[in-house]
N, C-alpha and C. Protein backbone atom coordinates (compact mmCIF):
# COMPACT_ATOMS: atom_id res chain seq x y z
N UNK A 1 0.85 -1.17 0.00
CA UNK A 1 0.00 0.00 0.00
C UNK A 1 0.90 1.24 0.00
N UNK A 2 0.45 2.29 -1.08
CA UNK A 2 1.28 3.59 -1.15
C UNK A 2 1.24 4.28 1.14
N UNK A 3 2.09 4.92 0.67
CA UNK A 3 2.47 6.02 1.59
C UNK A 3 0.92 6.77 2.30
N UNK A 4 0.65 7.15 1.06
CA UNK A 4 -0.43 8.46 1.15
C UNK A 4 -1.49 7.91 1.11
N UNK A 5 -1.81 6.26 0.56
CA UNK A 5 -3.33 5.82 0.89
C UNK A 5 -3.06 5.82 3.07
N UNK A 6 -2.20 4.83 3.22
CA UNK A 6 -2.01 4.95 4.49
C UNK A 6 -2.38 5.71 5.49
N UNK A 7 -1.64 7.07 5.22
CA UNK A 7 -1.71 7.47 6.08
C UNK A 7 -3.37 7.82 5.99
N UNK A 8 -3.77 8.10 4.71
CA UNK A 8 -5.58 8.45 4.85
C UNK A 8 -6.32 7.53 5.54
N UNK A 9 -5.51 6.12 5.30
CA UNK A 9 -6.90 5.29 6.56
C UNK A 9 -6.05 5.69 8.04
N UNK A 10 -4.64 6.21 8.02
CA UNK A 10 -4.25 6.67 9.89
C UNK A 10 -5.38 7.38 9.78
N UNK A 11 -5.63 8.63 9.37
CA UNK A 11 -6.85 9.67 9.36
C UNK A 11 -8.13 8.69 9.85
N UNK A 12 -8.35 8.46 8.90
CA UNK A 12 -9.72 7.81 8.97
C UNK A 12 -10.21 7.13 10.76
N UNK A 13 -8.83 6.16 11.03
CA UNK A 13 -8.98 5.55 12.25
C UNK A 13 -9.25 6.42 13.80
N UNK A 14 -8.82 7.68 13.18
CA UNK A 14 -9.04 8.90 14.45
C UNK A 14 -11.03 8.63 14.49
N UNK A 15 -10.66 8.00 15.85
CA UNK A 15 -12.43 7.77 16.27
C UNK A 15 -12.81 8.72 17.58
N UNK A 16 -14.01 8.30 18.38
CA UNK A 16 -14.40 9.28 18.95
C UNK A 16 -13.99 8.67 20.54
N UNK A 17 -13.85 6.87 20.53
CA UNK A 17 -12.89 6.61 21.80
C UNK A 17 -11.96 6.25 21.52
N UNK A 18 -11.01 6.73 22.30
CA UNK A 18 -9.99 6.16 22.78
C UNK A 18 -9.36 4.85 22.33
N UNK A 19 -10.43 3.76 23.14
CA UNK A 19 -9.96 2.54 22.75
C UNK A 19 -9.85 1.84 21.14
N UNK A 20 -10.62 3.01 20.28
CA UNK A 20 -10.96 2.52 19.20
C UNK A 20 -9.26 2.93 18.49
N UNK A 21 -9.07 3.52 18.21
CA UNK A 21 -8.06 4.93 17.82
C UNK A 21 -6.82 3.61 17.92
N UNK A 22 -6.54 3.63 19.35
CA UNK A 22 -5.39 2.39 20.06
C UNK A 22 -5.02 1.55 19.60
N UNK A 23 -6.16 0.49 19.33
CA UNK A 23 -6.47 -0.63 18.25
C UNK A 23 -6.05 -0.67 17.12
N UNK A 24 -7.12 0.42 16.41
CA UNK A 24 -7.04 0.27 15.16
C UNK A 24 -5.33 1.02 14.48
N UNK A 25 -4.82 2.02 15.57
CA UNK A 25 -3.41 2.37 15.25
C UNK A 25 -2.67 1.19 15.18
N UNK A 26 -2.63 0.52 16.23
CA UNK A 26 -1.94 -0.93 16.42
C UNK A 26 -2.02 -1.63 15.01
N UNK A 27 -3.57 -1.94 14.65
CA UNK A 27 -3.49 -3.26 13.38
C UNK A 27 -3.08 -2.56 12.40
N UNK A 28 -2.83 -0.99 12.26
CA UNK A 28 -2.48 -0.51 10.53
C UNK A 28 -0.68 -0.56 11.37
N UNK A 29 -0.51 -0.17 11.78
CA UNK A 29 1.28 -0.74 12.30
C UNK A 29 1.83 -1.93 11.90
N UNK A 30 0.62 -3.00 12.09
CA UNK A 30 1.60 -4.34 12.30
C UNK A 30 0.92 -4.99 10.40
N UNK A 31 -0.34 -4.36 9.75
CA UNK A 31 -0.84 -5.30 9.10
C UNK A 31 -0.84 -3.80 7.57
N UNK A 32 -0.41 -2.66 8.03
CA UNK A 32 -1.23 -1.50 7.40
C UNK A 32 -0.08 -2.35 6.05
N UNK A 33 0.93 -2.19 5.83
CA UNK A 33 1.44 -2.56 4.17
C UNK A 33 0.78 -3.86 3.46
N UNK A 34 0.41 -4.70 4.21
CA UNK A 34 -0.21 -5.78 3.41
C UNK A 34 -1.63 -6.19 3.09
N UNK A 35 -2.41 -4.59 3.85
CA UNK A 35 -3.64 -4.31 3.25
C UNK A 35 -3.92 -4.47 2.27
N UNK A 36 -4.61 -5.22 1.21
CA UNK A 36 -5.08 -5.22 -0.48
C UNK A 36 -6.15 -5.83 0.14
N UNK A 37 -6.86 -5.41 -1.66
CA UNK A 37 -7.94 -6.08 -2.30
C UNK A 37 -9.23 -6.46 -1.33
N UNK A 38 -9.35 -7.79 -1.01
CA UNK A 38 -11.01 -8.09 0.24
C UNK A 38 -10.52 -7.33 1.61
N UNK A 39 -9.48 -7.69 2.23
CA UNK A 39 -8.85 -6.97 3.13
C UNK A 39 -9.13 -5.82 3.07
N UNK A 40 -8.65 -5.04 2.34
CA UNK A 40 -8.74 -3.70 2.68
C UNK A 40 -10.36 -3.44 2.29
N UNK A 41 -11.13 -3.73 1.79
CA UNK A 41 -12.39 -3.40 1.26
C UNK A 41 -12.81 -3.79 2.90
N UNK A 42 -12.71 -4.70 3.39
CA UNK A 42 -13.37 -5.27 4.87
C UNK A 42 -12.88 -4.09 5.74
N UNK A 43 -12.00 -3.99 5.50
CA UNK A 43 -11.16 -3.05 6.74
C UNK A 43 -12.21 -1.64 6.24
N UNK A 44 -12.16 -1.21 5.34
CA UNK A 44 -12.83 0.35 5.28
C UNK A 44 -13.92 -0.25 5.61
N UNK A 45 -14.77 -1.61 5.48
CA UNK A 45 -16.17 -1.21 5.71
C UNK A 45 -16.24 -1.46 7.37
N UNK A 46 -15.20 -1.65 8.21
CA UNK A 46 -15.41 -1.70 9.51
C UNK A 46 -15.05 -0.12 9.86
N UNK A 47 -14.79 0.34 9.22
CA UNK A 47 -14.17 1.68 9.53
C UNK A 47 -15.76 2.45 9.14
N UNK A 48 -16.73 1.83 8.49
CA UNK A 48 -18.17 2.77 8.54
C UNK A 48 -18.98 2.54 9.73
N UNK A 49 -18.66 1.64 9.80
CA UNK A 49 -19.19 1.23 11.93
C UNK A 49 -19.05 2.50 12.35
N UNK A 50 -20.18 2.47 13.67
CA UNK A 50 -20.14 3.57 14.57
C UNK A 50 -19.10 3.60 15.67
N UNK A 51 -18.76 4.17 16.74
CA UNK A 51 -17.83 3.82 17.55
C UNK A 51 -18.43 2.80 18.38
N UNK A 52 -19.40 2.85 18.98
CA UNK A 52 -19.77 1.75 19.82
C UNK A 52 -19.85 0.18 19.28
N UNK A 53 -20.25 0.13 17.79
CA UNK A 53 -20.32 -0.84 17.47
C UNK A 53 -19.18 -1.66 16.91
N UNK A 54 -18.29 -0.81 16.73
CA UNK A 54 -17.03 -0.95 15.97
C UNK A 54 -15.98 -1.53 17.44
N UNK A 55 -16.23 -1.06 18.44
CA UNK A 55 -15.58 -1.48 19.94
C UNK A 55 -15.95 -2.53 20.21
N UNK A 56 -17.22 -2.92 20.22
CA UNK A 56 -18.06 -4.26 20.30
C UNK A 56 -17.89 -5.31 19.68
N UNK A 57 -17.52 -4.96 18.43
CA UNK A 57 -17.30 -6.19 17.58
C UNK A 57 -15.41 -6.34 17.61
N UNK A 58 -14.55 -5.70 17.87
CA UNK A 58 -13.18 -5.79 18.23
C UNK A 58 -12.68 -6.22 19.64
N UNK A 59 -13.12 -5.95 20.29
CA UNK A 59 -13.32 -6.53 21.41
C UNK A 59 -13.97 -7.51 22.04
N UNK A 60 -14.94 -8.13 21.07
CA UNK A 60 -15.55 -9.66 20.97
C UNK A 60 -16.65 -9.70 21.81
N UNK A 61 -17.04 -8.55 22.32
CA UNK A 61 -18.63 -8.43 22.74
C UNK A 61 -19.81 -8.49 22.10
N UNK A 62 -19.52 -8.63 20.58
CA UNK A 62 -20.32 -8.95 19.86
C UNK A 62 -19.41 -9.46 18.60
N UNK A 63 -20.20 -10.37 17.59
CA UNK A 63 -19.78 -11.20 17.04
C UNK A 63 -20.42 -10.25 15.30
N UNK A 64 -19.42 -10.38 14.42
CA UNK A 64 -19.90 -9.32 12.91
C UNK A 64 -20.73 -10.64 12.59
N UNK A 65 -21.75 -9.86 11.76
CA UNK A 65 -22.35 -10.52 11.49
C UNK A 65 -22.15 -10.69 9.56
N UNK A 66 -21.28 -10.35 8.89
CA UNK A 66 -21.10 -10.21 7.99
C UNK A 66 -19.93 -10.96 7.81
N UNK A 67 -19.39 -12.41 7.33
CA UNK A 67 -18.39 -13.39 7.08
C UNK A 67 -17.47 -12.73 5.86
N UNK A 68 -17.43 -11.66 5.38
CA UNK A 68 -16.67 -11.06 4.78
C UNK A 68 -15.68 -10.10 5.08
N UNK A 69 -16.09 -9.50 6.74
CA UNK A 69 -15.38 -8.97 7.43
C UNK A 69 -14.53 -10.19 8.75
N UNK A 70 -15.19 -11.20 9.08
CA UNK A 70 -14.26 -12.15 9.56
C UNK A 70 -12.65 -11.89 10.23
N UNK A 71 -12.22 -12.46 8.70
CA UNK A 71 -11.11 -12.61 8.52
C UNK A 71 -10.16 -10.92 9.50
N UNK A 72 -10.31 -10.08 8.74
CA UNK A 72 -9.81 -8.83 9.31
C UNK A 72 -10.41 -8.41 10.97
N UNK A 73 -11.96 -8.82 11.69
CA UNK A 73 -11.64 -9.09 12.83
C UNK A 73 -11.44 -9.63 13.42
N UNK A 74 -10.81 -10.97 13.06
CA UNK A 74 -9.94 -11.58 14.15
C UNK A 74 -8.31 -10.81 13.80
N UNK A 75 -7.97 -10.47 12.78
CA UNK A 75 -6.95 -9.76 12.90
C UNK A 75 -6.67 -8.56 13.85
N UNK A 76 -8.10 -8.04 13.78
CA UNK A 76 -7.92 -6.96 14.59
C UNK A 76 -8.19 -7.44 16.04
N UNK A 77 -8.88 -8.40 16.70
CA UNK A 77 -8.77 -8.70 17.67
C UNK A 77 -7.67 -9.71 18.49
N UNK A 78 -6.29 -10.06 17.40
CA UNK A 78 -5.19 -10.27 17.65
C UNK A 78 -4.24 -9.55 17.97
N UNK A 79 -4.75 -7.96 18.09
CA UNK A 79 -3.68 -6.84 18.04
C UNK A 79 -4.09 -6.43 19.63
């Protein structure tokens, strides 16, 4: 992934808690260059989540209900 898409999803990940922000800084650190293609399409559409729901489902208080995002939250709930 270029430089400058990057840093637009760092942007993007600026949420309204805390814990969200933390996280999601963490998984673009450890996973942000090998973002492509379903991946990254999953990843922006968790990024249209609200904050509460987006905490809920990363934190495993609730389970996505969409098997296309999966894959990327258990990634993110490995971070």
């Amino acid at each position: 992934m270029e430089t400058v898409e990057l840093n637009r999803l760092r942007w993007q990940c600026r949420r309204g808690l805390l814990e969200n922000d933390l996280l999601l800084d963490r998984f673009l650190t450890r996973h942000g260059d090998s973002l492509a293609g379903d991946r990254l399409r999953a990843f922006r559409a968790l990024l249209g989540f609200s904050d509460n729901d987006l905490w809920d489902v990363m934190s495993g208080r609730a389970e996505c209900r969409d098997p296309s995002l999966s894959e990327v939250v258990a990634l993110l709930r490995a971070c």
